[in-house]
C-alpha atoms as a PDB file:
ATOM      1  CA  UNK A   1     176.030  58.357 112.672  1.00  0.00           C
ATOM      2  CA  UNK A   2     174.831  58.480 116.151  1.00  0.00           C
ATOM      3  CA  UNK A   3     172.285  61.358 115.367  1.00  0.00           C
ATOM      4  CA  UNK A   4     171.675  60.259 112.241  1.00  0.00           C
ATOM      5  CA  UNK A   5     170.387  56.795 114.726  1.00  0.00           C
ATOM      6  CA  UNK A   6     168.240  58.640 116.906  1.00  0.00           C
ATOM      7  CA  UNK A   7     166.693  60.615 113.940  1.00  0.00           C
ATOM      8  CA  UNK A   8     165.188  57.485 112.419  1.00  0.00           C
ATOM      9  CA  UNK A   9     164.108  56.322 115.850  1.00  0.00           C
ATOM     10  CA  UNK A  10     162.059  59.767 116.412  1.00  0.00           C
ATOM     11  CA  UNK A  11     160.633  59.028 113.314  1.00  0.00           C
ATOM     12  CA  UNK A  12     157.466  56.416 114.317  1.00  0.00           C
ATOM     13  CA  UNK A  13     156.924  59.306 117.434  1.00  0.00           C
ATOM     14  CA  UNK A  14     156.363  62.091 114.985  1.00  0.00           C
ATOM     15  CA  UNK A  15     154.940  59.933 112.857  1.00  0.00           C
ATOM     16  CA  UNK A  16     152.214  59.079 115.092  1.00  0.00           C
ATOM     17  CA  UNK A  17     151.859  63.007 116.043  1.00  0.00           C
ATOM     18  CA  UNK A  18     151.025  63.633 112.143  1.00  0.00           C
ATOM     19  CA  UNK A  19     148.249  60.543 112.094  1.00  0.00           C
ATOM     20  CA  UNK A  20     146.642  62.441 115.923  1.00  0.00           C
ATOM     21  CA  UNK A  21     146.962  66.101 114.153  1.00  0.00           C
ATOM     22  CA  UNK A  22     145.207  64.798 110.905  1.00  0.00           C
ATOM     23  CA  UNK A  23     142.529  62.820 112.540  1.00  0.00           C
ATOM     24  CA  UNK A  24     141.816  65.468 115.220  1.00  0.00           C
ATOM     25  CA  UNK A  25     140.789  68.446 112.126  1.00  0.00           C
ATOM     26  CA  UNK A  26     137.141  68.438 111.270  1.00  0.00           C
ATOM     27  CA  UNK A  27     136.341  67.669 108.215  1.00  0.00           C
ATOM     28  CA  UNK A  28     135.663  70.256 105.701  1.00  0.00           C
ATOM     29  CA  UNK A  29     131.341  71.554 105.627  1.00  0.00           C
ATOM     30  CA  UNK A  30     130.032  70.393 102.493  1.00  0.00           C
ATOM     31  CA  UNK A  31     129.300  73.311  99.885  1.00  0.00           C
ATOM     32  CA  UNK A  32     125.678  73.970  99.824  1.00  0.00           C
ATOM     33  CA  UNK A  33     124.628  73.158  95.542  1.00  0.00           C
ATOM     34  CA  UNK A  34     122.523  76.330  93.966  1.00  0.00           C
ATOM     35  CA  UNK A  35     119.823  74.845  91.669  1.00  0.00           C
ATOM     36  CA  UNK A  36     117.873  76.892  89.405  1.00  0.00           C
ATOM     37  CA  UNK A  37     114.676  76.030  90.525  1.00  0.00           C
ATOM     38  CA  UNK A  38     111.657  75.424  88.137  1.00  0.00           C
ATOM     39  CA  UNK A  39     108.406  75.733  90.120  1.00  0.00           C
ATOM     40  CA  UNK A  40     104.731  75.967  88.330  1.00  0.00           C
ATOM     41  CA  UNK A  41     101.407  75.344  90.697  1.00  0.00           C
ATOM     42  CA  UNK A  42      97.609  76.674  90.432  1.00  0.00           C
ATOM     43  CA  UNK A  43      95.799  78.707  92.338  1.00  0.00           C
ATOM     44  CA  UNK A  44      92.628  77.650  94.088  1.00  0.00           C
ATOM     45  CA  UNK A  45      89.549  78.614  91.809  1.00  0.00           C
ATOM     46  CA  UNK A  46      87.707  81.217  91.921  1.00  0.00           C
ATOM     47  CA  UNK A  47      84.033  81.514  93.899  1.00  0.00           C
ATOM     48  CA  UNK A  48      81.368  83.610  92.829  1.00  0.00           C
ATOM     49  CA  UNK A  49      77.577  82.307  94.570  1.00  0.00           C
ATOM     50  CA  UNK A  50      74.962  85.483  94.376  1.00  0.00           C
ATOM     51  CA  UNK A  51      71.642  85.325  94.868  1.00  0.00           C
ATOM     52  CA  UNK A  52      70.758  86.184  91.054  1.00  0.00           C
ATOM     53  CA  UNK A  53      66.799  87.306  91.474  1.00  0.00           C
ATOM     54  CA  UNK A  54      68.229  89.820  94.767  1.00  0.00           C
ATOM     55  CA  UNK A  55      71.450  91.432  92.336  1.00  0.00           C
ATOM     56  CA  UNK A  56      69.304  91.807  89.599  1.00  0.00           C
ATOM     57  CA  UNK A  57      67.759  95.120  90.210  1.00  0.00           C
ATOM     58  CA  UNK A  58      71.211  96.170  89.999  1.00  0.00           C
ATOM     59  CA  UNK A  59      71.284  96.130  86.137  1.00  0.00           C
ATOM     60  CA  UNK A  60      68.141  97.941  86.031  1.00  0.00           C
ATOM     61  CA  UNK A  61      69.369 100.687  88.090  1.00  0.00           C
ATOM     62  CA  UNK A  62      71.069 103.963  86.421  1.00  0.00           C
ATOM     63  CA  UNK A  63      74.109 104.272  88.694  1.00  0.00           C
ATOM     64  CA  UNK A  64      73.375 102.070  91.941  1.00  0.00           C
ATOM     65  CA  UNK A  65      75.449 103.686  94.794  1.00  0.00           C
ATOM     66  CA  UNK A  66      77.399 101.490  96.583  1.00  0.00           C
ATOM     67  CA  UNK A  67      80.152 101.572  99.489  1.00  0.00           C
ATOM     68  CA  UNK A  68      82.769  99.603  99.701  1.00  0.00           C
ATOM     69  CA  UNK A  69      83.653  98.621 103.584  1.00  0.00           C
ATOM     70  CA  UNK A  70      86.843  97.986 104.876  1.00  0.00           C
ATOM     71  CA  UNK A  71      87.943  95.616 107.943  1.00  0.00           C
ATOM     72  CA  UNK A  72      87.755  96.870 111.223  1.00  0.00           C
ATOM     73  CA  UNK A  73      91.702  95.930 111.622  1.00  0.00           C
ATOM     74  CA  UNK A  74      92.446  98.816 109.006  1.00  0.00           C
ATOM     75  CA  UNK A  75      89.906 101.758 109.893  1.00  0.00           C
ATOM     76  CA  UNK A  76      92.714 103.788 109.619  1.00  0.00           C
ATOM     77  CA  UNK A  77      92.368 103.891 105.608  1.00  0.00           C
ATOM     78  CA  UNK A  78      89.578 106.218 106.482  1.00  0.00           C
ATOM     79  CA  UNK A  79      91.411 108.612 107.889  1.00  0.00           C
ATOM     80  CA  UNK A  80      94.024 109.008 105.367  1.00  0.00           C
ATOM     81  CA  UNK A  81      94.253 108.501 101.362  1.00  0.00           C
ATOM     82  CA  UNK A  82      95.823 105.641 101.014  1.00  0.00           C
ATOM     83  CA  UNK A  83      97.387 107.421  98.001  1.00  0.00           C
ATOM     84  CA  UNK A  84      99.486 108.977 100.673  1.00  0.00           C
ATOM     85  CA  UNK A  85     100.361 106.581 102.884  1.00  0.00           C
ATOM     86  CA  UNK A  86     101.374 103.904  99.932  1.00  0.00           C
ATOM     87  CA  UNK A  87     103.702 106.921  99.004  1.00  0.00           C
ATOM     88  CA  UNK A  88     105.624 106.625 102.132  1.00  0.00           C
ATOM     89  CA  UNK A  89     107.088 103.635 101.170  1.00  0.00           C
ATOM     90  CA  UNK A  90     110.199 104.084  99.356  1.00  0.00           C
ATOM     91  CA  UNK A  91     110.186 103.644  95.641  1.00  0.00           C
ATOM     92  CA  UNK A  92     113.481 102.621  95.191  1.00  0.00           C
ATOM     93  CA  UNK A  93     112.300  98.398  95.546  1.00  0.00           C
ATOM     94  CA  UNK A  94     109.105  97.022  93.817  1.00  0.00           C
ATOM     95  CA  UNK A  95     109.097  94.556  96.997  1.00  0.00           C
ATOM     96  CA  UNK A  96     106.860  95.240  99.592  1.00  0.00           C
ATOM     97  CA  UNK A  97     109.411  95.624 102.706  1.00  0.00           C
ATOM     98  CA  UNK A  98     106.831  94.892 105.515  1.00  0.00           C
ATOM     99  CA  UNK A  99     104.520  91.882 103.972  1.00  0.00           C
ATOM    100  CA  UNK A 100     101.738  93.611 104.510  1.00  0.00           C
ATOM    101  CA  UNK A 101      99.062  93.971 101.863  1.00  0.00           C
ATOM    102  CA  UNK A 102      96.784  96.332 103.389  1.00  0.00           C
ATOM    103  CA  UNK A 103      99.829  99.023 102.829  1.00  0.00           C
ATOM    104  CA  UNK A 104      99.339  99.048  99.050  1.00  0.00           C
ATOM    105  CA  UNK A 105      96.214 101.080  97.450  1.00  0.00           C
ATOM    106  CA  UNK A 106      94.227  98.155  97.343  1.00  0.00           C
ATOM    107  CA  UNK A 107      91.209 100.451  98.442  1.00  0.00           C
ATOM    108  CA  UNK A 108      91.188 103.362  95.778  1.00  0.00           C
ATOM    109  CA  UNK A 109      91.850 100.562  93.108  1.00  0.00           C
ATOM    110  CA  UNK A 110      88.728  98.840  93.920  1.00  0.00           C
ATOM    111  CA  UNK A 111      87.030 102.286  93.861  1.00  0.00           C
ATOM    112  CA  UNK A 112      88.232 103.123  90.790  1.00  0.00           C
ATOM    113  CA  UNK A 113      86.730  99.983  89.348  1.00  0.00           C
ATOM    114  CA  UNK A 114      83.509 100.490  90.661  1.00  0.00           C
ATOM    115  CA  UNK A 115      83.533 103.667  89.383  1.00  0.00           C
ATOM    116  CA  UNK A 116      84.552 103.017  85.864  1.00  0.00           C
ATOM    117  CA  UNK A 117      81.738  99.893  85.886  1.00  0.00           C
ATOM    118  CA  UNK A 118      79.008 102.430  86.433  1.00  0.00           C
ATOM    119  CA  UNK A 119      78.471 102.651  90.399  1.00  0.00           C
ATOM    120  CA  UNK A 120      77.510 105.785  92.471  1.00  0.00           C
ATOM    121  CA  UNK A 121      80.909 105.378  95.052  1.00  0.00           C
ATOM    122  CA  UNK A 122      79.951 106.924  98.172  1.00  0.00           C
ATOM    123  CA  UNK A 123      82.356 108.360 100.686  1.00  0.00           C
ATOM    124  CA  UNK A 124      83.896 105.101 103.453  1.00  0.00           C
ATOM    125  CA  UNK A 125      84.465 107.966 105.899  1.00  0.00           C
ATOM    126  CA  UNK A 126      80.807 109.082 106.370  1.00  0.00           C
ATOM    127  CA  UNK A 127      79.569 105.537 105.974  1.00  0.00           C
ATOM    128  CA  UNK A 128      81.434 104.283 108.877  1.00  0.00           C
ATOM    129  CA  UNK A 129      80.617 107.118 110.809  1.00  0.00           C
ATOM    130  CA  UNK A 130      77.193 106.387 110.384  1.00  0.00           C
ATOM    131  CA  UNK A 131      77.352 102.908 111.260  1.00  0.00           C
ATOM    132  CA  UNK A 132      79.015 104.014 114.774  1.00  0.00           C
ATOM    133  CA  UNK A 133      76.074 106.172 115.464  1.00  0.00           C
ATOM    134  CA  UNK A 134      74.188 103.844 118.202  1.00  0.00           C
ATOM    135  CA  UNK A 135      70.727 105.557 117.621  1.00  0.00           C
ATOM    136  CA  UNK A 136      71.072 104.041 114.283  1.00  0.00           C
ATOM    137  CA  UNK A 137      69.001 100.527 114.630  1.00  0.00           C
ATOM    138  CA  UNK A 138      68.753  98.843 111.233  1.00  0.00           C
ATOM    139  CA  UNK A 139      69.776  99.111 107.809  1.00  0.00           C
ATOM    140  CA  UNK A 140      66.909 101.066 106.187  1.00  0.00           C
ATOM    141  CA  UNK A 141      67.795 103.740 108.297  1.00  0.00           C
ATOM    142  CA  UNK A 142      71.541 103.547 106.810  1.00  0.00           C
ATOM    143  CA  UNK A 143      70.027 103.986 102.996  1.00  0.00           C
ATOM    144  CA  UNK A 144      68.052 106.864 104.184  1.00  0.00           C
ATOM    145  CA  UNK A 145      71.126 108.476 105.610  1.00  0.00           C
ATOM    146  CA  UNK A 146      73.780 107.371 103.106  1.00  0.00           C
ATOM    147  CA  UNK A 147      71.330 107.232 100.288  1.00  0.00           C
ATOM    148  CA  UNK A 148      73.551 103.965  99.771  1.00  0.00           C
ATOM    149  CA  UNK A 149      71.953 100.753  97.607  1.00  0.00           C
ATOM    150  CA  UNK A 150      75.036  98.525  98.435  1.00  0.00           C
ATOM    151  CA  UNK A 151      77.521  97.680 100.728  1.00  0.00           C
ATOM    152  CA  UNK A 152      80.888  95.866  99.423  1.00  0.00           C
ATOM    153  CA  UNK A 153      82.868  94.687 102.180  1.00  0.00           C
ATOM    154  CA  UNK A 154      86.181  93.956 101.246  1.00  0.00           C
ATOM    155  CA  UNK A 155      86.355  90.609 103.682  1.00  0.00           C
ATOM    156  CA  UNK A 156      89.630  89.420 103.371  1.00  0.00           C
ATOM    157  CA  UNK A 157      93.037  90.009 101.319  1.00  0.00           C
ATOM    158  CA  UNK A 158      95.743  87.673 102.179  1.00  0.00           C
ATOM    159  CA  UNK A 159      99.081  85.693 101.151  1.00  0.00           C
ATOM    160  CA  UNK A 160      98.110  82.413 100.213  1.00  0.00           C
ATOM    161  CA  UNK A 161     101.157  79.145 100.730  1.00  0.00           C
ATOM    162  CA  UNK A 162     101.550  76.404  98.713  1.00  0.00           C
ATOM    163  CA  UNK A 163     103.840  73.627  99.620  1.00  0.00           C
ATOM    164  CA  UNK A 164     106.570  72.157  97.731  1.00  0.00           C
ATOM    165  CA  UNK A 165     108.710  68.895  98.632  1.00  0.00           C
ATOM    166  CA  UNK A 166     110.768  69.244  95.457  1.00  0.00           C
ATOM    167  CA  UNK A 167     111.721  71.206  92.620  1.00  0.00           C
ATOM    168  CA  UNK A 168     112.623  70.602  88.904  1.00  0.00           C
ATOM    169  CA  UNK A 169     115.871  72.179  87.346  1.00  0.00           C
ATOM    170  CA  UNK A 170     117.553  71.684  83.948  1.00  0.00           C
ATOM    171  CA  UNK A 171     120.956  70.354  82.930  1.00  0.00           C
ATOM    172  CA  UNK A 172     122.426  70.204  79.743  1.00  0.00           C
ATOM    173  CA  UNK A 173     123.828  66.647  78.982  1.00  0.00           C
ATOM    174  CA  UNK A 174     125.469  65.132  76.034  1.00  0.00           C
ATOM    175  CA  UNK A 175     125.146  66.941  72.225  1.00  0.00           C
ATOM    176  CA  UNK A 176     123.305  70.080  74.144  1.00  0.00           C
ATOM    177  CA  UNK A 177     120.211  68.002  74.742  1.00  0.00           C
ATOM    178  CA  UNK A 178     118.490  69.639  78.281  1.00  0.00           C
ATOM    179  CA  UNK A 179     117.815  66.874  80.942  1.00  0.00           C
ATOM    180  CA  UNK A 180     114.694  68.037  82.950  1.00  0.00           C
ATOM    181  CA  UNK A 181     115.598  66.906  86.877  1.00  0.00           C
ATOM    182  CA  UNK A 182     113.821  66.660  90.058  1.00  0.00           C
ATOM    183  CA  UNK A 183     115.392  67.431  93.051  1.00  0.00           C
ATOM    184  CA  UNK A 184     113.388  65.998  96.361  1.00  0.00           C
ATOM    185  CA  UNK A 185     113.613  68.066  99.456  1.00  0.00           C
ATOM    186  CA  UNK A 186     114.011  66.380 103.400  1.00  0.00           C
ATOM    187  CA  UNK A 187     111.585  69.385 104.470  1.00  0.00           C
ATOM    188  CA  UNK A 188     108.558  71.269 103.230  1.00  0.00           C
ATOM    189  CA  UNK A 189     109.802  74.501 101.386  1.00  0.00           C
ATOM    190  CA  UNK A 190     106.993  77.126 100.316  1.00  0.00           C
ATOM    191  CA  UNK A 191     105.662  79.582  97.484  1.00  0.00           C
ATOM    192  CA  UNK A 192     102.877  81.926  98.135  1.00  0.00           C
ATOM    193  CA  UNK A 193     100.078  82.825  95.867  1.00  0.00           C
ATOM    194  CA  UNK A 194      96.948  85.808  97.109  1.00  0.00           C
ATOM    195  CA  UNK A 195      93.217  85.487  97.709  1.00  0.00           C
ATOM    196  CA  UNK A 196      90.561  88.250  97.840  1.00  0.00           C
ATOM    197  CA  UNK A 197      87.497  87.962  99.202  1.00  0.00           C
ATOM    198  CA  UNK A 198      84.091  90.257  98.977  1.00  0.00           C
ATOM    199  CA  UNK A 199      80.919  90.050 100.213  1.00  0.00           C
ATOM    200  CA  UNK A 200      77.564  92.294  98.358  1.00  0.00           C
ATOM    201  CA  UNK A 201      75.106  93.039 100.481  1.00  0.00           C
ATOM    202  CA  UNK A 202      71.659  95.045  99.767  1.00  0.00           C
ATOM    203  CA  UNK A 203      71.189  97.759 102.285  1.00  0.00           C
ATOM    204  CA  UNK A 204      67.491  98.506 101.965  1.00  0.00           C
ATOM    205  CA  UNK A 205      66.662  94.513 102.929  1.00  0.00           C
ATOM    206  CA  UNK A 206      70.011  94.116 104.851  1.00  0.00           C
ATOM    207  CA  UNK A 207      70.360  91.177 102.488  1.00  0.00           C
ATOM    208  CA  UNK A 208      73.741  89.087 101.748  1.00  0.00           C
ATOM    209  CA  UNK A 209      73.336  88.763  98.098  1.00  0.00           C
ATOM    210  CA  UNK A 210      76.829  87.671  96.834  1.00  0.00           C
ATOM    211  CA  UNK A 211      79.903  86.645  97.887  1.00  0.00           C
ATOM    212  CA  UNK A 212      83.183  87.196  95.490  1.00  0.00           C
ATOM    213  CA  UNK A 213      86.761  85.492  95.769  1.00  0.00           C
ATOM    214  CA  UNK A 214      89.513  85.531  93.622  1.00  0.00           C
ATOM    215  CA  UNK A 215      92.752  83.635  94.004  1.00  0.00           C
ATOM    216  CA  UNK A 216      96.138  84.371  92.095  1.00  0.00           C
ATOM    217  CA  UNK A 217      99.369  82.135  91.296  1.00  0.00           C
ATOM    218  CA  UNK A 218     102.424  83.615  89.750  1.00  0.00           C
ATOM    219  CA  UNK A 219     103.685  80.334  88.647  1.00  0.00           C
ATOM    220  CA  UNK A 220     100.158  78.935  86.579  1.00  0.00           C
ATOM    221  CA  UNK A 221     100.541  80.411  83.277  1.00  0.00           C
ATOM    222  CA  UNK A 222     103.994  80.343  83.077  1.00  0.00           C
ATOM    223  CA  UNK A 223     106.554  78.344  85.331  1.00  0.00           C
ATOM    224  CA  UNK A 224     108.446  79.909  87.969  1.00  0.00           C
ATOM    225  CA  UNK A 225     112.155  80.508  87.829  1.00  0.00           C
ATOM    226  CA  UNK A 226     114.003  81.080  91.930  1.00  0.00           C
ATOM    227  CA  UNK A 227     117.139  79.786  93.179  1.00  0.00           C
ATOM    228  CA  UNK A 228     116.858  76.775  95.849  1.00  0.00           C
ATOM    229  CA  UNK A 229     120.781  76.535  97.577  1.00  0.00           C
ATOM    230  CA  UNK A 230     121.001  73.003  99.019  1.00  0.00           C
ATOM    231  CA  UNK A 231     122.834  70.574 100.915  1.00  0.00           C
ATOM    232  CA  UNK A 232     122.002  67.195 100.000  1.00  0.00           C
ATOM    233  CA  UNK A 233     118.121  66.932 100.602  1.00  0.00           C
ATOM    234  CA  UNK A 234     118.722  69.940 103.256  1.00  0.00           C
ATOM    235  CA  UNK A 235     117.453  72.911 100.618  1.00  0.00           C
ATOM    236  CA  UNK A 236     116.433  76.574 101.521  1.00  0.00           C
ATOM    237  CA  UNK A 237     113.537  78.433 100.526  1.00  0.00           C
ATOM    238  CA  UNK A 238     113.178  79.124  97.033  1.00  0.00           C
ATOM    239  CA  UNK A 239     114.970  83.155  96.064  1.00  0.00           C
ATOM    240  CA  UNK A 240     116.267  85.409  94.299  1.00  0.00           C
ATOM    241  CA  UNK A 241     118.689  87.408  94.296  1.00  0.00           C
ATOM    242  CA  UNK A 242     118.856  91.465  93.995  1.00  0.00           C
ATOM    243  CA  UNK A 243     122.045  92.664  94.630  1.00  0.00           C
ATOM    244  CA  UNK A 244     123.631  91.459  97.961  1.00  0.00           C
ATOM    245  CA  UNK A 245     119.605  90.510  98.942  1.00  0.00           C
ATOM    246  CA  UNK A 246     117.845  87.344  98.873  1.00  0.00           C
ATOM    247  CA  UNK A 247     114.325  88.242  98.271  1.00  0.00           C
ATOM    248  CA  UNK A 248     112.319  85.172  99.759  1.00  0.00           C
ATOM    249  CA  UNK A 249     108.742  84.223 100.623  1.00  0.00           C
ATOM    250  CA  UNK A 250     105.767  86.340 100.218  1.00  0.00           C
ATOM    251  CA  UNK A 251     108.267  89.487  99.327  1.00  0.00           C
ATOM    252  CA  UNK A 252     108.434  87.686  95.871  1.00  0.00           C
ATOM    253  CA  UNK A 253     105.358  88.857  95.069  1.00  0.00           C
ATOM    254  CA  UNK A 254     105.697  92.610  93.959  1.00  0.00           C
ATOM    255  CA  UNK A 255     103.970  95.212  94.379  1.00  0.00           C
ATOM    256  CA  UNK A 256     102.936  95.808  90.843  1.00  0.00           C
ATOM    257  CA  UNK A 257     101.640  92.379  90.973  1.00  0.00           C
ATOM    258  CA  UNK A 258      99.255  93.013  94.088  1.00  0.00           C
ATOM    259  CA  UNK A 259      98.240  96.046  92.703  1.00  0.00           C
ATOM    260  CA  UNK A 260      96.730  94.490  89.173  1.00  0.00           C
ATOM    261  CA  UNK A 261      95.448  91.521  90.916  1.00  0.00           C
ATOM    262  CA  UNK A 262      93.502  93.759  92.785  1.00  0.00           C
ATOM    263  CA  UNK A 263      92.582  95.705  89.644  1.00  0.00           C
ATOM    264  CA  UNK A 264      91.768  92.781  87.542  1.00  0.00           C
ATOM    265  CA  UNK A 265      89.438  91.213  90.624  1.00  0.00           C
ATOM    266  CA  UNK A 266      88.355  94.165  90.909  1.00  0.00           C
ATOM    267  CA  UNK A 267      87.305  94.273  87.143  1.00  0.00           C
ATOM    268  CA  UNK A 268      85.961  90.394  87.723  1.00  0.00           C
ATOM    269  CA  UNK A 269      83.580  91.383  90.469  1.00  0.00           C
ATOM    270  CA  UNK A 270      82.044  94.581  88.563  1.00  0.00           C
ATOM    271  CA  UNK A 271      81.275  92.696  85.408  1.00  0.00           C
ATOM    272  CA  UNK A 272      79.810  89.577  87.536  1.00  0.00           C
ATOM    273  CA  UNK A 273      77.566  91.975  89.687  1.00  0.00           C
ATOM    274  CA  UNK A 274      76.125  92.832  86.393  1.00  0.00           C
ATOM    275  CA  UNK A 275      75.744  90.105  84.441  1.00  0.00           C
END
């Protein structure tokens, strides 16, 4: 009975220990909510301004010859096919790896257009070569050299963002019917789009007669489907998942996909130049 006594009086001190012990474990994280994301936005338009009375000897002209100029950040495209190089990277992902656009055959597929619209494509390697000859002076010189009508200077190719504070997603409520939702977002999350830029210019006259830029937006024809994990109003940037990887920012845009925007731009500028 006597033990039995000092049991119950232990009993407030351990008690007590229990309350300290359960008050002193931090509480459990949250789980972070995946949303299917539902994303749609346009691209900038596009800008074509040409001086039409300057481009249009171009139509009159049986195969103008034209080169198309690269920036002076990748000279090395002139060095190597970039047929080669863009074969280095592996084959086994559509995603470019590095982000970096100027790693893809963007130059041979604007050749190839200019080609197939009619155009005399001289060689980039002996044009720059003669631009980097200082006893060179002025332009009319370069057409007597290159026996060149145009330049096309491919200006600028570039990842374009477009900001997001929220995303739709889709739940299925009572009798099946879908419940379009919109999640807001505490931060600024971000989908990216592409821009390419040209400028013509007339070698003979050393005249800027046109300047060419075309934007692109995977999500304006059709909306965009990526995963968004969030906590609360805390939410990631939008993914998707292949395999173990999240694929995220401007690696959601494939390769394939730069390759026929440059194509179709491509096929955009040609038919422009002539009209």
């Amino acid at each position: 009975m006597k033990h039995f006594s000092s049991f119950i009086a232990a009993m407030p001190v351990v008690a007590l220990f229990l309350c300290m012990a359960i008050a002193s474990t931090p509480p459990k994280a949250p789980s972070p909510v995946v949303f299917d994301g539902i994303f749609s936005y346009k691209a900038d338009r596009d800008e074509v301004v040409k001086n039409t009375a300057k481009v249009g000897f171009i139509k009159n002209s049986v195969s103008p010859s034209i080169v198309l100029r690269v920036p002076h950040v990748n000279q090395q495209v002139l060095e190597q096919d970039k047929n080669t190089n863009a074969n280095t990277i592996s084959s086994s992902s559509n995603f470019d790896p590095n982000n970096t656009l100027y790693d893809l055959n963007v130059y041979n597929t604007i050749e190839k257009e200019l080609l197939k619209g009619g155009f005399t494509v001289r060689d980039r390697a002996l044009f720059d070569k003669v631009l980097g000859d200082k006893s060179v002076s002025d332009y009319s010189k370069i057409k007597e050299l290159t026996e060149t009508d145009l330049i096309l200077e491919l200006s600028n190719i570039q990842y374009v963002p477009y900001a997001f504070n929220e995303f739709s997603y889709h739940t299925k409520g009572r009798h099946g019917v879908i419940k379009t939702n919109t999640h807001n977002c505490a931060h600024t999350i971000y989908l990216y789009g592409l821009k390419i830029e040209f400028k013509l210019i007339r070698v003979k006259d050393n005249d800027y007669i046109g300047s060419f830029t075309y934007n692109y937006s995977p999500c304006n024809n059709a909306p965009c489907n990526y995963l968004v994990s969030c906590i609360g109003d805390n939410c990631s940037e939008p993914y998707i998942k292949q395999g173990d990887v999240k694929i995220t920012a401007q690696r959601l845009i494939t390769r394939d996909v730069i390759t026929r925007f440059v194509k179709e731009s491509s096929q955009n500028l040609v038919k422009q130049i002539l009209e």
